[in-house]
Protein backbone atom coordinates (compact mmCIF):
# COMPACT_ATOMS: atom_id res chain seq x y z
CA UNK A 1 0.00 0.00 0.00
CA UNK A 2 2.70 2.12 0.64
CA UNK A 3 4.79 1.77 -2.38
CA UNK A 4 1.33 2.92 -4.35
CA UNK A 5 0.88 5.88 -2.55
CA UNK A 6 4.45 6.68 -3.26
CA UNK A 7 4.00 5.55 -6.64
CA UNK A 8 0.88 7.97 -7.09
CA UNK A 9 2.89 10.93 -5.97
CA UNK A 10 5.72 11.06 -8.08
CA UNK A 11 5.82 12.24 -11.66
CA UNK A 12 6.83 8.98 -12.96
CA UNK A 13 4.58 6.84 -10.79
CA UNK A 14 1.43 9.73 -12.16
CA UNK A 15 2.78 8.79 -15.91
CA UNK A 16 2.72 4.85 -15.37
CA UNK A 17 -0.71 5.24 -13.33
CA UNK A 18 -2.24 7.14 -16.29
CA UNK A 19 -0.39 5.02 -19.03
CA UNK A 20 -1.95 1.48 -17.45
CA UNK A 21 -5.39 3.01 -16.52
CA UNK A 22 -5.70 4.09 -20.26
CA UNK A 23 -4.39 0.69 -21.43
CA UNK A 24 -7.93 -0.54 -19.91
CA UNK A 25 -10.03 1.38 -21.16
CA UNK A 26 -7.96 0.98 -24.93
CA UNK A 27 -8.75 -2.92 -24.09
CA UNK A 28 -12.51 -1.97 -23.30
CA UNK A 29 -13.05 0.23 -25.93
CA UNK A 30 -11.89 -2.85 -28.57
CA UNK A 31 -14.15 -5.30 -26.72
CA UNK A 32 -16.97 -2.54 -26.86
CA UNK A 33 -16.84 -2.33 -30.50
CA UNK A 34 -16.41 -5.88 -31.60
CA UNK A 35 -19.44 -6.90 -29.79
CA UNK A 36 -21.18 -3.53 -31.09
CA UNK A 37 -19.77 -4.72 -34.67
CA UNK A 38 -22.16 -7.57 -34.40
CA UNK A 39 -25.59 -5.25 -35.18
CA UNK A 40 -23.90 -6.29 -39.01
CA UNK A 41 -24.77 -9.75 -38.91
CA UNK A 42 -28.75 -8.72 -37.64
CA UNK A 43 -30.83 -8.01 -34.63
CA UNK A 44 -30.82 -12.05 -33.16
CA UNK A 45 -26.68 -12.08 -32.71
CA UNK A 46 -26.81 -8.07 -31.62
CA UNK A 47 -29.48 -8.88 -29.05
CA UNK A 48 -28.19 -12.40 -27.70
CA UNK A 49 -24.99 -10.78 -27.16
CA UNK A 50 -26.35 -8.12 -25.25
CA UNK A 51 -28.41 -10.90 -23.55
CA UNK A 52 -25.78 -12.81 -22.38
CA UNK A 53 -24.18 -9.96 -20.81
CA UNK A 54 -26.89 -9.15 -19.11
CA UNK A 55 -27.34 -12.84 -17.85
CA UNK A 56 -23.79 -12.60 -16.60
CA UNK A 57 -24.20 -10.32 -13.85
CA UNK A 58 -20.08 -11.31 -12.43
CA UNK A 59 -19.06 -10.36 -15.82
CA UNK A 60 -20.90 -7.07 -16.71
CA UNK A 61 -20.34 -5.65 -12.93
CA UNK A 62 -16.81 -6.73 -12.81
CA UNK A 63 -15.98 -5.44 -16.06
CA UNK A 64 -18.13 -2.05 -14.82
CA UNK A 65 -16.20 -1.79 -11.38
CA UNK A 66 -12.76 -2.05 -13.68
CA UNK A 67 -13.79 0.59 -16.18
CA UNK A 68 -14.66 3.23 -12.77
CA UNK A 69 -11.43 2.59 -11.42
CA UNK A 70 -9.52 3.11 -14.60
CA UNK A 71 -11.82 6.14 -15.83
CA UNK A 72 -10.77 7.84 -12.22
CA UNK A 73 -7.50 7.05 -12.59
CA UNK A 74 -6.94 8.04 -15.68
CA UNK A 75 -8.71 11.76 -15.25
CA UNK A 76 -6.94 11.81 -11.96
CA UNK A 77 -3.70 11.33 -12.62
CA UNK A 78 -4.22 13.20 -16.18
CA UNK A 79 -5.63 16.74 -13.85
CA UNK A 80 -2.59 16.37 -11.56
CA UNK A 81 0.00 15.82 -14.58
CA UNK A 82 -1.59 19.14 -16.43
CA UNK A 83 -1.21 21.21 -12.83
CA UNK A 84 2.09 20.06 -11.97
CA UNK A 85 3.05 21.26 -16.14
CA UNK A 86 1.66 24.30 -15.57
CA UNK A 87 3.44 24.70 -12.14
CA UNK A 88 6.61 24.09 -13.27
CA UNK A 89 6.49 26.95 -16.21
CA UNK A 90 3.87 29.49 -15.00
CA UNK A 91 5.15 31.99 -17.94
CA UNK A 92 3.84 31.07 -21.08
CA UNK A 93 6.55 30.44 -23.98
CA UNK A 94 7.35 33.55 -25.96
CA UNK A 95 7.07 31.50 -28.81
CA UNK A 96 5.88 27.89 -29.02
CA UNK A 97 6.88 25.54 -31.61
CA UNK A 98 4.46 22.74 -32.62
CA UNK A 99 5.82 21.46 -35.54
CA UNK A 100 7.34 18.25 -33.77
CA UNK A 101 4.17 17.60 -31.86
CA UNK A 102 1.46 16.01 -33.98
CA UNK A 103 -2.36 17.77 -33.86
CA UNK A 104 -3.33 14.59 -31.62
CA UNK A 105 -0.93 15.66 -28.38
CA UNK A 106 -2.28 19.35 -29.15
CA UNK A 107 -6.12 18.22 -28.74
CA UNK A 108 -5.79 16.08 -26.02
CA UNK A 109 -6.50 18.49 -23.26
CA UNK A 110 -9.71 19.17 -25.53
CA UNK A 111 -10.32 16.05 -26.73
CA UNK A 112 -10.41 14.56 -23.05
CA UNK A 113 -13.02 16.80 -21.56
CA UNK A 114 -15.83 15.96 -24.74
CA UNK A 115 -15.09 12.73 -24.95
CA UNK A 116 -16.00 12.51 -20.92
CA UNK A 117 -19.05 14.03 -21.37
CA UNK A 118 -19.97 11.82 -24.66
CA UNK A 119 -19.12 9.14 -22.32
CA UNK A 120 -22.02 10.12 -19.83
CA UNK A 121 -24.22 11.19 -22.95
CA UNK A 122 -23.36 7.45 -24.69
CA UNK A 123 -24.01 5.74 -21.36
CA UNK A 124 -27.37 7.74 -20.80
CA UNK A 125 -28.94 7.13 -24.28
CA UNK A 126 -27.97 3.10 -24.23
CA UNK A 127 -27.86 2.14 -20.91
CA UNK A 128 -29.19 4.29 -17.89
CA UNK A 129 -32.20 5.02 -18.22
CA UNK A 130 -31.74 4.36 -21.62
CA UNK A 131 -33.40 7.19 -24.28
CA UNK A 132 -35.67 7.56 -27.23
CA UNK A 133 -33.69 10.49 -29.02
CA UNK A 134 -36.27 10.76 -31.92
CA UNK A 135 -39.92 9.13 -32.26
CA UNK A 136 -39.56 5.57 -31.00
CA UNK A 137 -39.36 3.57 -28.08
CA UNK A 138 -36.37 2.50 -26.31
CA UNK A 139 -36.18 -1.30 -25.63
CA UNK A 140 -34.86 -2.78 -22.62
CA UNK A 141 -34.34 -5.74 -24.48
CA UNK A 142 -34.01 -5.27 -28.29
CA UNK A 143 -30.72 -3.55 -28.81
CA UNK A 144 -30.67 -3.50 -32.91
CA UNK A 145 -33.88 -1.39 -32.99
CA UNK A 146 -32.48 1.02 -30.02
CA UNK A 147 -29.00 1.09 -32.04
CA UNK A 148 -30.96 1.11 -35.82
CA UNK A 149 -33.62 4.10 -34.57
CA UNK A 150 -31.51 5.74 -32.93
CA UNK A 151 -28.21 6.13 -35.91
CA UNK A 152 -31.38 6.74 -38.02
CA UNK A 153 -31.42 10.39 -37.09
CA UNK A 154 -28.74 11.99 -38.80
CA UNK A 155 -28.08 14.43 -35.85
CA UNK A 156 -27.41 11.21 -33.32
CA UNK A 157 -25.10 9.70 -35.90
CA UNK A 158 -23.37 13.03 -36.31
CA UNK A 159 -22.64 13.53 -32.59
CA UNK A 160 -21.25 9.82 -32.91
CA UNK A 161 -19.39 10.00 -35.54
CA UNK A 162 -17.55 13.40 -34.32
CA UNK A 163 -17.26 11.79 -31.29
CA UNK A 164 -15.53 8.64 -33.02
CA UNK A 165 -12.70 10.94 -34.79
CA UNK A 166 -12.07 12.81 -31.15
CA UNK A 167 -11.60 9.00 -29.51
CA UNK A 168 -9.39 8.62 -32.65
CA UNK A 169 -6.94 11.15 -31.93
CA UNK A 170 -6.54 10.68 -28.60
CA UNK A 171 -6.24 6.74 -29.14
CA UNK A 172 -3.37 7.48 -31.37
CA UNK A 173 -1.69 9.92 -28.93
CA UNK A 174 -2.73 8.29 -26.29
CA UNK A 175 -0.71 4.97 -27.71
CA UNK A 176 2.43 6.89 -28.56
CA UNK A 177 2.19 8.19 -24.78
CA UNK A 178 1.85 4.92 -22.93
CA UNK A 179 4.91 3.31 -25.19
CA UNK A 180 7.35 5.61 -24.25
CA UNK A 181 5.45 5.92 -20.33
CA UNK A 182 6.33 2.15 -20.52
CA UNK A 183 9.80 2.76 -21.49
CA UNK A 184 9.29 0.80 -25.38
CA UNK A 185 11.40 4.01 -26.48
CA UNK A 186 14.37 2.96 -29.09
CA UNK A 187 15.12 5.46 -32.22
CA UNK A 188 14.90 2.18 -34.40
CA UNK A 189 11.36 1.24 -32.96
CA UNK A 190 9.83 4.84 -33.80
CA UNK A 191 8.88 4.60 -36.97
CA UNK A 192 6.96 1.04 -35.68
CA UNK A 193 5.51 2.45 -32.42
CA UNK A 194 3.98 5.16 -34.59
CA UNK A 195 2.63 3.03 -37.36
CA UNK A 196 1.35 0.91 -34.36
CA UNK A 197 -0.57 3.78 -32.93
CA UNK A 198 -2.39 5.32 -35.57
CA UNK A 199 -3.11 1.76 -36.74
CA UNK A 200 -5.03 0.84 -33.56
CA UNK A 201 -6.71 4.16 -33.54
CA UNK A 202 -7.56 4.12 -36.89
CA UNK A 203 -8.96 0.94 -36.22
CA UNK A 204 -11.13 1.75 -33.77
CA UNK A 205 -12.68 4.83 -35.04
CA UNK A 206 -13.41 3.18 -38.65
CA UNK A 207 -14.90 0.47 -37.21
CA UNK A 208 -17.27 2.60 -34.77
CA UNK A 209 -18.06 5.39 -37.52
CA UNK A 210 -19.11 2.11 -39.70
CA UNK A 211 -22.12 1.70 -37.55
CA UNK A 212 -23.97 4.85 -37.57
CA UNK A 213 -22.56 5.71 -41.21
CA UNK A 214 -24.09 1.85 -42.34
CA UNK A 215 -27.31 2.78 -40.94
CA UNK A 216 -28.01 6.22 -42.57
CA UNK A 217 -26.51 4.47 -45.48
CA UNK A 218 -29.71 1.50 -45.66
CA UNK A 219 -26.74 -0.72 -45.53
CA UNK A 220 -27.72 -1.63 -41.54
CA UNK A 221 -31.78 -2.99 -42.39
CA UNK A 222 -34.21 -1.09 -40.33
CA UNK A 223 -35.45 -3.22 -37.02
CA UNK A 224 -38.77 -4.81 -37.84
């Protein structure tokens, strides 16, 4: 207990912290869309997956209990790492030069604060209480109508397919951060760790901007 609290206070220890809490939630977000993915082969896997999750209370609460503790961490240690930053130079540059740090590092301090609140907005359309954004019903049980309905209205898919490009960027950076947090830092390993990055990221934000992109598309069928 001791060494964690020490771990927690130093800059090093705040770095790792943040580097393995977002390493969950990069694991969760995978698992989150490959079982999301599944509303393309039709509403019986889509809702029997969703079913069985549901049916599997150890799982889904375990998994939820994870995701709190890492989504804490991470905004914790990621508050604390901005203050001490800011701390340590409280004169602004006279100049600052970008052009070595890609647009991803420059957005994350932006990037971080939506995506939280798309987060709660995600979690509060889906899952608690669950919401009819347009002129349907919301299912407790029949996820490919809630999913189909809902990407139906071009303004939902919009604020989920912005949404999708933020998680992208800060995926990528977020990647490049933890390998060299980690210490996977070697000059001939750079060109790799970056190609690693925005291929994970890139990744993930095709394969969630397929969804609601599919559906306004026809290529998703409507629920019946």
């Amino acid at each position: 207990m001791e060494k964690a609290l020490t771990l927690s206070h130093s800059t090093i220890g705040k770095k790792a912290l943040l580097a393995v809490s977002g390493l969950v939630l990069f694991g969760f977000v995978i698992g989150h869309m490959l079982g999301n993915l599944q509303v393309f082969l039709g509403p019986e896997k889509l809702n029997a997956y969703a079913a069985t999750l549901h049916h599997t209370p150890a799982l889904l609460w375990g998994t939820r209990i994870v995701l709190v503790v890492a989504i804490i961490t991470h905004i914790t240690m990621a508050l604390q790492l901005m203050g001490r930053s800011s701390a340590a130079r409280p004169v602004s540059y006279a100049k600052k030069d970008n052009a070595v740090t890609s647009y991803a590092a420059i957005t994350m301090k932006l990037s971080g604060p939506i995506l939280f609140f798309y987060i709660v907005f995600h979690l509060a359309h889906f899952t608690v209480p669950g919401l009819a954004l347009g002129s349907y019903e919301h299912s407790a049980t029949n996820v490919y109508a809630n999913v189909v309905n809902a990407f139906s209205i071009p303004w939902v898919a919009a604020v989920y397919i912005i949404a999708q490009v933020l998680v992208g960027f800060h995926l990528y950076h977020g990647a490049w951060s933890m390998f060299q947090t980690l210490g996977l830092s070697h000059p001939r390993y750079e060109g790799k760790k970056k190609l690693a990055a925005q291929s994970l990221a890139l990744i993930v934000m095709i394969g969630n901007i397929s969804m609601p992109v599919c559906v306004l598309a026809g290529v998703i069928p409507q629920a019946t």
